[in-house]
Each structure stands twice: as structure tokens, then as C-alpha cells.
Protein backbone atom coordinates (compact mmCIF):
# COMPACT_ATOMS: atom_id res chain seq x y z
CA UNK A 1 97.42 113.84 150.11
CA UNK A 2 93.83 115.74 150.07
CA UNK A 3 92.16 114.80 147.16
CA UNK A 4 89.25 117.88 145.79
CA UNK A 5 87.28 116.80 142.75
CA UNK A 6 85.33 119.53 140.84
CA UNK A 7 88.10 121.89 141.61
CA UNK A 8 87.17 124.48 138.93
CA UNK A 9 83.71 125.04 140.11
CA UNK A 10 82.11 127.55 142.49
CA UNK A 11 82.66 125.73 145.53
CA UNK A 12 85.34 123.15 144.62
CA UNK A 13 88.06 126.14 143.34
CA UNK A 14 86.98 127.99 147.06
CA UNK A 15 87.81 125.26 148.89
CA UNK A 16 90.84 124.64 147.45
CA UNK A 17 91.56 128.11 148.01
CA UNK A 18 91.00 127.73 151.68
CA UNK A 19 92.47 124.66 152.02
CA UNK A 20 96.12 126.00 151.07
CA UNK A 21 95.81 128.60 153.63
CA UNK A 22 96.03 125.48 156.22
CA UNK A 23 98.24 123.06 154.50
CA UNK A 24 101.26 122.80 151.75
CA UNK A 25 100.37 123.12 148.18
CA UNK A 26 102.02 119.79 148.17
CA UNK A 27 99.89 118.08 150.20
CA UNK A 28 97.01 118.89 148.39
CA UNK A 29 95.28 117.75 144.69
CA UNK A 30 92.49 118.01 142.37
CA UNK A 31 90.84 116.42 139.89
CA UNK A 32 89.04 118.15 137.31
CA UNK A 33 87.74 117.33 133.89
CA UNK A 34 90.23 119.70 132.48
CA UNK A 35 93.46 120.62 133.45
CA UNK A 36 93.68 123.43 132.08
CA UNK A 37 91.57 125.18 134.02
CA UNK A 38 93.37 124.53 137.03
CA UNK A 39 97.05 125.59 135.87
CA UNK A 40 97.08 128.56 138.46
CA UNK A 41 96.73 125.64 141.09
CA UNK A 42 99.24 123.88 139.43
CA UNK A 43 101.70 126.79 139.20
CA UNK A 44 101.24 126.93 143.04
CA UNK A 45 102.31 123.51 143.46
CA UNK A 46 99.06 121.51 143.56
CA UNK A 47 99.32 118.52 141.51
CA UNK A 48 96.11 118.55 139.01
CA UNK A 49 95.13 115.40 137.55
CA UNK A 50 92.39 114.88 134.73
CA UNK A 51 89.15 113.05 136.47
CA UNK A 52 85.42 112.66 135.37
CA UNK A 53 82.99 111.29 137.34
CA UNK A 54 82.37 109.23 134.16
CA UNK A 55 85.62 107.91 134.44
CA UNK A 56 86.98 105.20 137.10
CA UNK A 57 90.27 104.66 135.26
CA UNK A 58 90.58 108.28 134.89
CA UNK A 59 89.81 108.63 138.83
CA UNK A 60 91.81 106.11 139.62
CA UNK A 61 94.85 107.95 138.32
CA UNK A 62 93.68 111.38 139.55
CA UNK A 63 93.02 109.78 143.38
CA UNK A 64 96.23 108.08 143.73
CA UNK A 65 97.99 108.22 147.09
CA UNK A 66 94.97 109.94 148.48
CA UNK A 67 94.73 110.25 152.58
CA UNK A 68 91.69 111.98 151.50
CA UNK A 69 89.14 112.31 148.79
CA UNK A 70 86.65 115.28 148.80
CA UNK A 71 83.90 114.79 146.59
CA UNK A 72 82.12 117.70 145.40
CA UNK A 73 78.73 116.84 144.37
CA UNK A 74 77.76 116.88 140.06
CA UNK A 75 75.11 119.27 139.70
CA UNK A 76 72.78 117.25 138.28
CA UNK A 77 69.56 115.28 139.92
CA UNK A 78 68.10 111.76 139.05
CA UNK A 79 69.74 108.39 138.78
CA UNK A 80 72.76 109.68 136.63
CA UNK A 81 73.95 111.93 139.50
CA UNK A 82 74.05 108.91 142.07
CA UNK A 83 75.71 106.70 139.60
CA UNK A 84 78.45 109.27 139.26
CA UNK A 85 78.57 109.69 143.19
CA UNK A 86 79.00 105.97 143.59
CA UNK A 87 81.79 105.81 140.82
CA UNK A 88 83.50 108.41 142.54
CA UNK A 89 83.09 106.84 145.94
CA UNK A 90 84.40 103.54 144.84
CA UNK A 91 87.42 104.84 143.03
CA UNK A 92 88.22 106.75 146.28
CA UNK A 93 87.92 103.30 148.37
CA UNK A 94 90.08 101.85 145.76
CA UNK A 95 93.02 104.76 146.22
CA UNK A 96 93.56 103.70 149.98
CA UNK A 97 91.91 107.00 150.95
CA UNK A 98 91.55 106.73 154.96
CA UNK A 99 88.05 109.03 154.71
CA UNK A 100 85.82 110.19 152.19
CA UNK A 101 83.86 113.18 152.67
CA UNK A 102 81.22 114.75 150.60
CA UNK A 103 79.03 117.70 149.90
CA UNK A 104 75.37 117.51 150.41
CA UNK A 105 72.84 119.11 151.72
CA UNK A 106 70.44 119.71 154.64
CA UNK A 107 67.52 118.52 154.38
CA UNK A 108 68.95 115.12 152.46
CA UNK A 109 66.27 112.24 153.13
CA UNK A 110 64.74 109.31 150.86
CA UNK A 111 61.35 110.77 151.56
CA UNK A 112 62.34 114.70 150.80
CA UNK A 113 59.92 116.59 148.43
CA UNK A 114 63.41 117.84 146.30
CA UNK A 115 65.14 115.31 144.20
CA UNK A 116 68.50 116.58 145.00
CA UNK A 117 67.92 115.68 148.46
CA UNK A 118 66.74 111.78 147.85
CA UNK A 119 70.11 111.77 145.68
CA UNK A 120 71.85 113.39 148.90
CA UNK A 121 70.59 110.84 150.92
CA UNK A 122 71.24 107.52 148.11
CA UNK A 123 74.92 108.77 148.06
CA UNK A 124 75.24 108.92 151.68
CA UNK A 125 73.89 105.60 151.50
CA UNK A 126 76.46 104.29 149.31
CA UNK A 127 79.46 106.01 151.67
CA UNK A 128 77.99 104.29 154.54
CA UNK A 129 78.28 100.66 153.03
CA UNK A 130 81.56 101.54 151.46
CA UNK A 131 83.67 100.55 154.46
CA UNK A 132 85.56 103.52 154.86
CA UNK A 133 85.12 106.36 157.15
CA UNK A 134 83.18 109.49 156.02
CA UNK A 135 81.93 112.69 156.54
CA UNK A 136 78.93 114.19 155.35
CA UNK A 137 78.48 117.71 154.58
CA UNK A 138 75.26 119.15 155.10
CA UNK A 139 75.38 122.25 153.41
CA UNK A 140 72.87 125.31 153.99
CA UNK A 141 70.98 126.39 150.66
CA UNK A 142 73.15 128.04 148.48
CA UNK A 143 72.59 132.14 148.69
CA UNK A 144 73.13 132.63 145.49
CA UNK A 145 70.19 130.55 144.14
CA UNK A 146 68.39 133.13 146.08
CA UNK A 147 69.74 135.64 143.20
CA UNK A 148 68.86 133.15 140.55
CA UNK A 149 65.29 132.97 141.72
CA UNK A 150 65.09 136.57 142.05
CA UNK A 151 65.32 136.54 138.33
CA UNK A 152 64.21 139.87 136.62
CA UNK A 153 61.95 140.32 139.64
CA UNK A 154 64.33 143.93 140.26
CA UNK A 155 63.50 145.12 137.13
CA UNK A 156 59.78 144.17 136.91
CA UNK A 157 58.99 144.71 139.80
CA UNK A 158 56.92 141.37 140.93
CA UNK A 159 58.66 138.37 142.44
CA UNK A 160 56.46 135.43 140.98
CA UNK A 161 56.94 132.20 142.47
CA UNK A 162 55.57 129.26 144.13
CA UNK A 163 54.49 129.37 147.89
CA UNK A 164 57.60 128.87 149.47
CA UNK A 165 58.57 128.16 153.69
CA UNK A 166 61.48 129.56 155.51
CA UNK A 167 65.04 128.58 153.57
CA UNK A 168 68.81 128.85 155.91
CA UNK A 169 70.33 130.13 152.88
CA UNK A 170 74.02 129.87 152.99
CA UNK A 171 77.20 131.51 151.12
CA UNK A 172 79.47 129.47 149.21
CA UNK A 173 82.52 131.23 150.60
CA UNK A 174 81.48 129.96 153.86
CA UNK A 175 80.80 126.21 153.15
CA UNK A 176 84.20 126.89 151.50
CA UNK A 177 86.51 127.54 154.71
CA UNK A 178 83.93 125.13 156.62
CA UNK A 179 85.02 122.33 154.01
CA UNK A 180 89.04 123.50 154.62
CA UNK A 181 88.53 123.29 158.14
CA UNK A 182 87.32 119.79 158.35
CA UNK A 183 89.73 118.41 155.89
CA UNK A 184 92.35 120.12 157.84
CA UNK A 185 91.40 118.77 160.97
CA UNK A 186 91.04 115.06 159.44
CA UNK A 187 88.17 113.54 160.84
CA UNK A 188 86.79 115.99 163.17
CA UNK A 189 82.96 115.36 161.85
CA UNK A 190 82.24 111.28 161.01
CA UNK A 191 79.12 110.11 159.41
CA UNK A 192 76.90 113.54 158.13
CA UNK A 193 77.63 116.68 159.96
CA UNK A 194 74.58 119.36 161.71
CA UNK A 195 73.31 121.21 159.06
CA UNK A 196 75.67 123.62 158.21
CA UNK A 197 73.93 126.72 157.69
CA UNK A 198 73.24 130.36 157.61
CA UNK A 199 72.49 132.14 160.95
CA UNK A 200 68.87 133.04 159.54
CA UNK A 201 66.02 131.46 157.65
CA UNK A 202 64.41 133.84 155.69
CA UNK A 203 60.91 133.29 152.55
CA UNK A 204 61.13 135.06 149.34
CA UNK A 205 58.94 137.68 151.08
CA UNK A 206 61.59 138.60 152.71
CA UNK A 207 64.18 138.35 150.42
CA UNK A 208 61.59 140.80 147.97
CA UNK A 209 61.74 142.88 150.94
CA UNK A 210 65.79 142.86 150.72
CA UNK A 211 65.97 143.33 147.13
CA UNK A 212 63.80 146.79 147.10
CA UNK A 213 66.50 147.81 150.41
CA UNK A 214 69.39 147.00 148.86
CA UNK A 215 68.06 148.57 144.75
CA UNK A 216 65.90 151.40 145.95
CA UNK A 217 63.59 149.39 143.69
CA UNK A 218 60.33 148.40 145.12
CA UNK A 219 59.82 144.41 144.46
CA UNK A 220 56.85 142.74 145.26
CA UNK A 221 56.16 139.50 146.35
CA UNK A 222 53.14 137.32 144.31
CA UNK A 223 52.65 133.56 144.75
CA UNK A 224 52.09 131.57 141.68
CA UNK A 225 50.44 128.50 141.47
CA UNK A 226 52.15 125.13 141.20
CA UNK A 227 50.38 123.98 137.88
CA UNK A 228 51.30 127.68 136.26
CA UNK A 229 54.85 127.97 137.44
CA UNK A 230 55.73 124.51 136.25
CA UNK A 231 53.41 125.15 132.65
CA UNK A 232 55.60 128.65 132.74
CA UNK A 233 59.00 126.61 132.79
CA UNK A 234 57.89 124.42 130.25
CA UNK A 235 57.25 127.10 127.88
CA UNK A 236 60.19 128.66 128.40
CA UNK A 237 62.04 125.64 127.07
CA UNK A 238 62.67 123.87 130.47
CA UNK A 239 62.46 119.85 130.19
CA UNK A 240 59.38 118.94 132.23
CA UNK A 241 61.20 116.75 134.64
CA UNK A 242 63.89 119.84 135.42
CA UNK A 243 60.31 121.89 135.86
CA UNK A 244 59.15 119.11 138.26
CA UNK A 245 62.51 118.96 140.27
CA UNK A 246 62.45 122.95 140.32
CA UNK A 247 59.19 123.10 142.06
CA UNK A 248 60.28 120.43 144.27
CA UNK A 249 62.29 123.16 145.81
CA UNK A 250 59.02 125.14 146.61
CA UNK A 251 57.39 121.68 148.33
CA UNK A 252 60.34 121.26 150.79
CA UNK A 253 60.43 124.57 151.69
CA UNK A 254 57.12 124.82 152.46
CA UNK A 255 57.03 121.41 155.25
CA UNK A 256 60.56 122.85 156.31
CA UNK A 257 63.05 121.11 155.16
CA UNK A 258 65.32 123.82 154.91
CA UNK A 259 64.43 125.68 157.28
CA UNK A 260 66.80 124.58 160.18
CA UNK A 261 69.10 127.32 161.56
CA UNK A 262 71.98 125.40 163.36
CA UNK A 263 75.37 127.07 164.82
CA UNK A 264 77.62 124.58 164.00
CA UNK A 265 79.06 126.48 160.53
CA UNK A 266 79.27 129.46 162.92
CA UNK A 267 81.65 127.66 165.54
CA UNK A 268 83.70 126.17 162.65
CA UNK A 269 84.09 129.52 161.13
CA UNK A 270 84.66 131.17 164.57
CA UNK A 271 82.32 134.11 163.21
CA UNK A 272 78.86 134.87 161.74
CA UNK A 273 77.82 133.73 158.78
CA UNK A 274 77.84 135.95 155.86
CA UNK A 275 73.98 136.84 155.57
CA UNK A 276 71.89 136.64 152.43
CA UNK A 277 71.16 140.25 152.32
CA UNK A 278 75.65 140.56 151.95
CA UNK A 279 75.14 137.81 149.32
CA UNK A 280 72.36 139.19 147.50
CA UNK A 281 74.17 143.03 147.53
CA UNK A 282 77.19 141.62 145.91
CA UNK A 283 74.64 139.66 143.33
CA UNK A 284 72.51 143.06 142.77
CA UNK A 285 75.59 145.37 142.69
CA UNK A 286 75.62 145.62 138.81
CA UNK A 287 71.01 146.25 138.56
């Protein structure tokens, strides 16, 4: 049985999605932190199991009889969010599970400027001492943080952020099927896969650039200072350390960490990519 954890989030309840398109709702399960959320995957014959990250009894219930054990990564950064990684890897061992695969993200290295990378990299750490086989994804940068950055940029015209470097922004619908494709085709990737990205890399000037196309608005790009942006989030109510972990995002970029543009999501999804400006269209739709 194919085991998906966080199978009510964004990418978790797409994957699933994909994944019955390839194999019997009986060969596949999930476990989420509640059930309930998942009872149209249970009506379809997916067996849904309670699980938390926080859990290992829980997990060890929700992972039983597992061939293999996706684990969709907590969206969180720091210490906690490796400590849950390592729970769920070792419950996972425990169930028997023949691989263990795992979404996270180009770029991932101890040394990156972004704290979600060094976690990326300490949990890939942890699957490669484990003793059981594994697959890394290396997802592109999610498109729709793209829209989340973009803020109220459409209506105000000025897109204020840090200097930022190229970013292969990526849709979520396509790290989906590229997810259901490798679990389908049980161990076609072992160890972390190419980065799995978008078929461009593209700066927020460019992305301003796509907003005013796509709105009719004109959107213009201004770079903020490190010090302000971060004093900005803070006074907005953001923790410092999520301020410091933010702009982290903005040092990657800018030494290229994300901006790699590889074709292996491409040949998995025997197509193009969906492009940020599709992404960013469907995001805009309702401005």
C-alpha cells in the first residue's frame, strides 16, 4: 500500500488525486490529522487513518502495511520541522515500508541562505542513514508564493521587496502528477531527484511585468532594503525569526539557488510545465 501523509493539504490532496488515476483506491492511503477531512477519499475507497507528525503511535497505526510512505513536508522551518521529519521517517522504517520518499526542495543544502532548505537537507540526512531506500523530491519554488509575494502590489501599484535573483517557480498541480508518477513507477528516482522545476526562471521584475499583462494594471517593481523589509514584517506583527527566514528567501535567490531550470519534471510529465504567468492568471482572476 502507498502511504500519503498531509493528504488534506495543497499538494498532499493533489497527489492523491493523481495517484488514483494510476492505481486502485485500494492500494492507496493517507494519513491526516483529521479524518474528516478526507471522507471524500474515503468514500472512494482510500483507507484514511488519523496521523500527526507529533505522533509515532498514531503513525504507526496510520503507516501500517505500507510498501510505501510519502512524506509531505510540515510547513514549518527550524528544529521542530526536522524533528517531525525524523519522527515520520522512523515510523515509516518501522511499518516495513520498502522506500520512503519525500518532498523537498531545490536548492536544499546545509550551507543554503533559506532555512527551509538547511531543514531540506537535515531530513535528507536522516533518510539517508535510515537504511531504507529513498527518493528525494526536489521540488521547483512553489508559483503560488509568487502570488503571495505579489501581495497588494496590483492594487497599489509598487511591488516592494528585497533584491531578489532568478526563481524556477513551479505549479503545485505539476509536482502533483510528478509525485504520482514516481510512486507509481516504484523506485524510478533513488536518493534526491534533478530539480524538478518550471521550464523558466523568472525575478519579481518580471513577474511585476506579468501582473500589469495579465490586470491591465501597471505594477512597478521597487527594491527595498534588507534592514526595512525585515523592520516592515516586524511591525506588521511577524515574529522576528519568521521575518529573518522570509528574507532568507531574497538571499538565496540572489547567489542562485533557485534559479536552476532542469527538464526532468518536463519528461516525467511528458509536457511543458504550466508557466507562472498561467499560475499567476488563475491567482489574479478575482483583482
Amino acid at each position: 500500500m502507498i502511504i500519503v501523509t498531509g493528504a488534506t493539504g495543497q499538494l498532499g490532496r493533489q497527489i492523491v488525486e493523481r495517484l488514483l488515476t494510476r492505481v486502485p483506491a485500494d492500494r492507496v492511503g493517507v494519513s491526516v490529522r483529521d479524518p474528516r477531512k478526507a471522507r471524500a477519499f474515503a468514500e472512494r475507497g482510500v483507507r484514511v487513518r488519523e496521523g500527526s507528525f507529533t505522533d509515532a503511535a498514531g503513525l504507526s497505526n496510520a503507516f501500517e502495511g505500507a510498501s510505501q510512505v510519502l512524506i509531505v513536508s510540515v510547513d514549518k522551518m527550524g528544529e521542530e520541522c526536522v524533528e517531525q521529519h525524523r519522527t515520520a521517517i522512523e515510523a515509516a522504517v518501522a511499518a516495513g515500508a520498502r522506500r520512503i520518499l519525500y518532498t523537498s526542495q531545490m536548492g536544499a543544502s546545509a550551507s543554503s541562505h533559506f532555512q527551509a532548505c538547511r531543514d531540506h537537507a537535515a531530513t535528507e540526512d536522516a533518510l539517508r542513514a535510515c537504511g531504507v531506500p529513498f527518493t528525494s523530491l526536489r521540488n521547483g519554488f512553489y508559483a503560488t508564493s509568487a502570488a503571495h509575494f505579489l501581495g497588494h502590489a496590483v492594487e497599489s501599484g509598487q511591488l516592494e521587496l528585497p533584491a531578489d535573483g532568478p526563481f524556477s517557480w513551479t505549479a503545485h498541480a505539476d509536482l502533483a502528477e510528478a509525485a504520482a508518477t514516481i510512486l507509481a513507477d516504484e523506485g524510478r528516482f533513488d536518493g534526491p531527484t534533478p530539480p524538478l522545476t518550471g521550464g523558466q526562471a523568472l525575478t519579481f521584475d518580471d513577474i511585476a511585468g506579468i501582473a500589469t499583462e495579465i490586470t491591465g494594471r501597471a505594477v512597478t517593481r521597487t527594491t527595498t532594503p534588507d534592514d526595512k523589509f525585515r523592520d516592515e514584517l516586524v511591525g506588521q506583527g511577524v515574529p522576528a525569526q519568521r521575518a529573518d527566514q522570509l528574507l532568507g528567501i531574497f538571499a538565496a535567490s540572489r547567489v542562485g539557488e533557485f534559479a536552476t531550470v532542469d527538464p526532468t519534471l518536463a519528461t516525467l510529465l511528458g509536457r511543458e510545465p504550466v508557466t507562472l504567468s498561467t499560475v499567476l492568471r488563475e491567482q489574479l482572476s478575482h483583482v
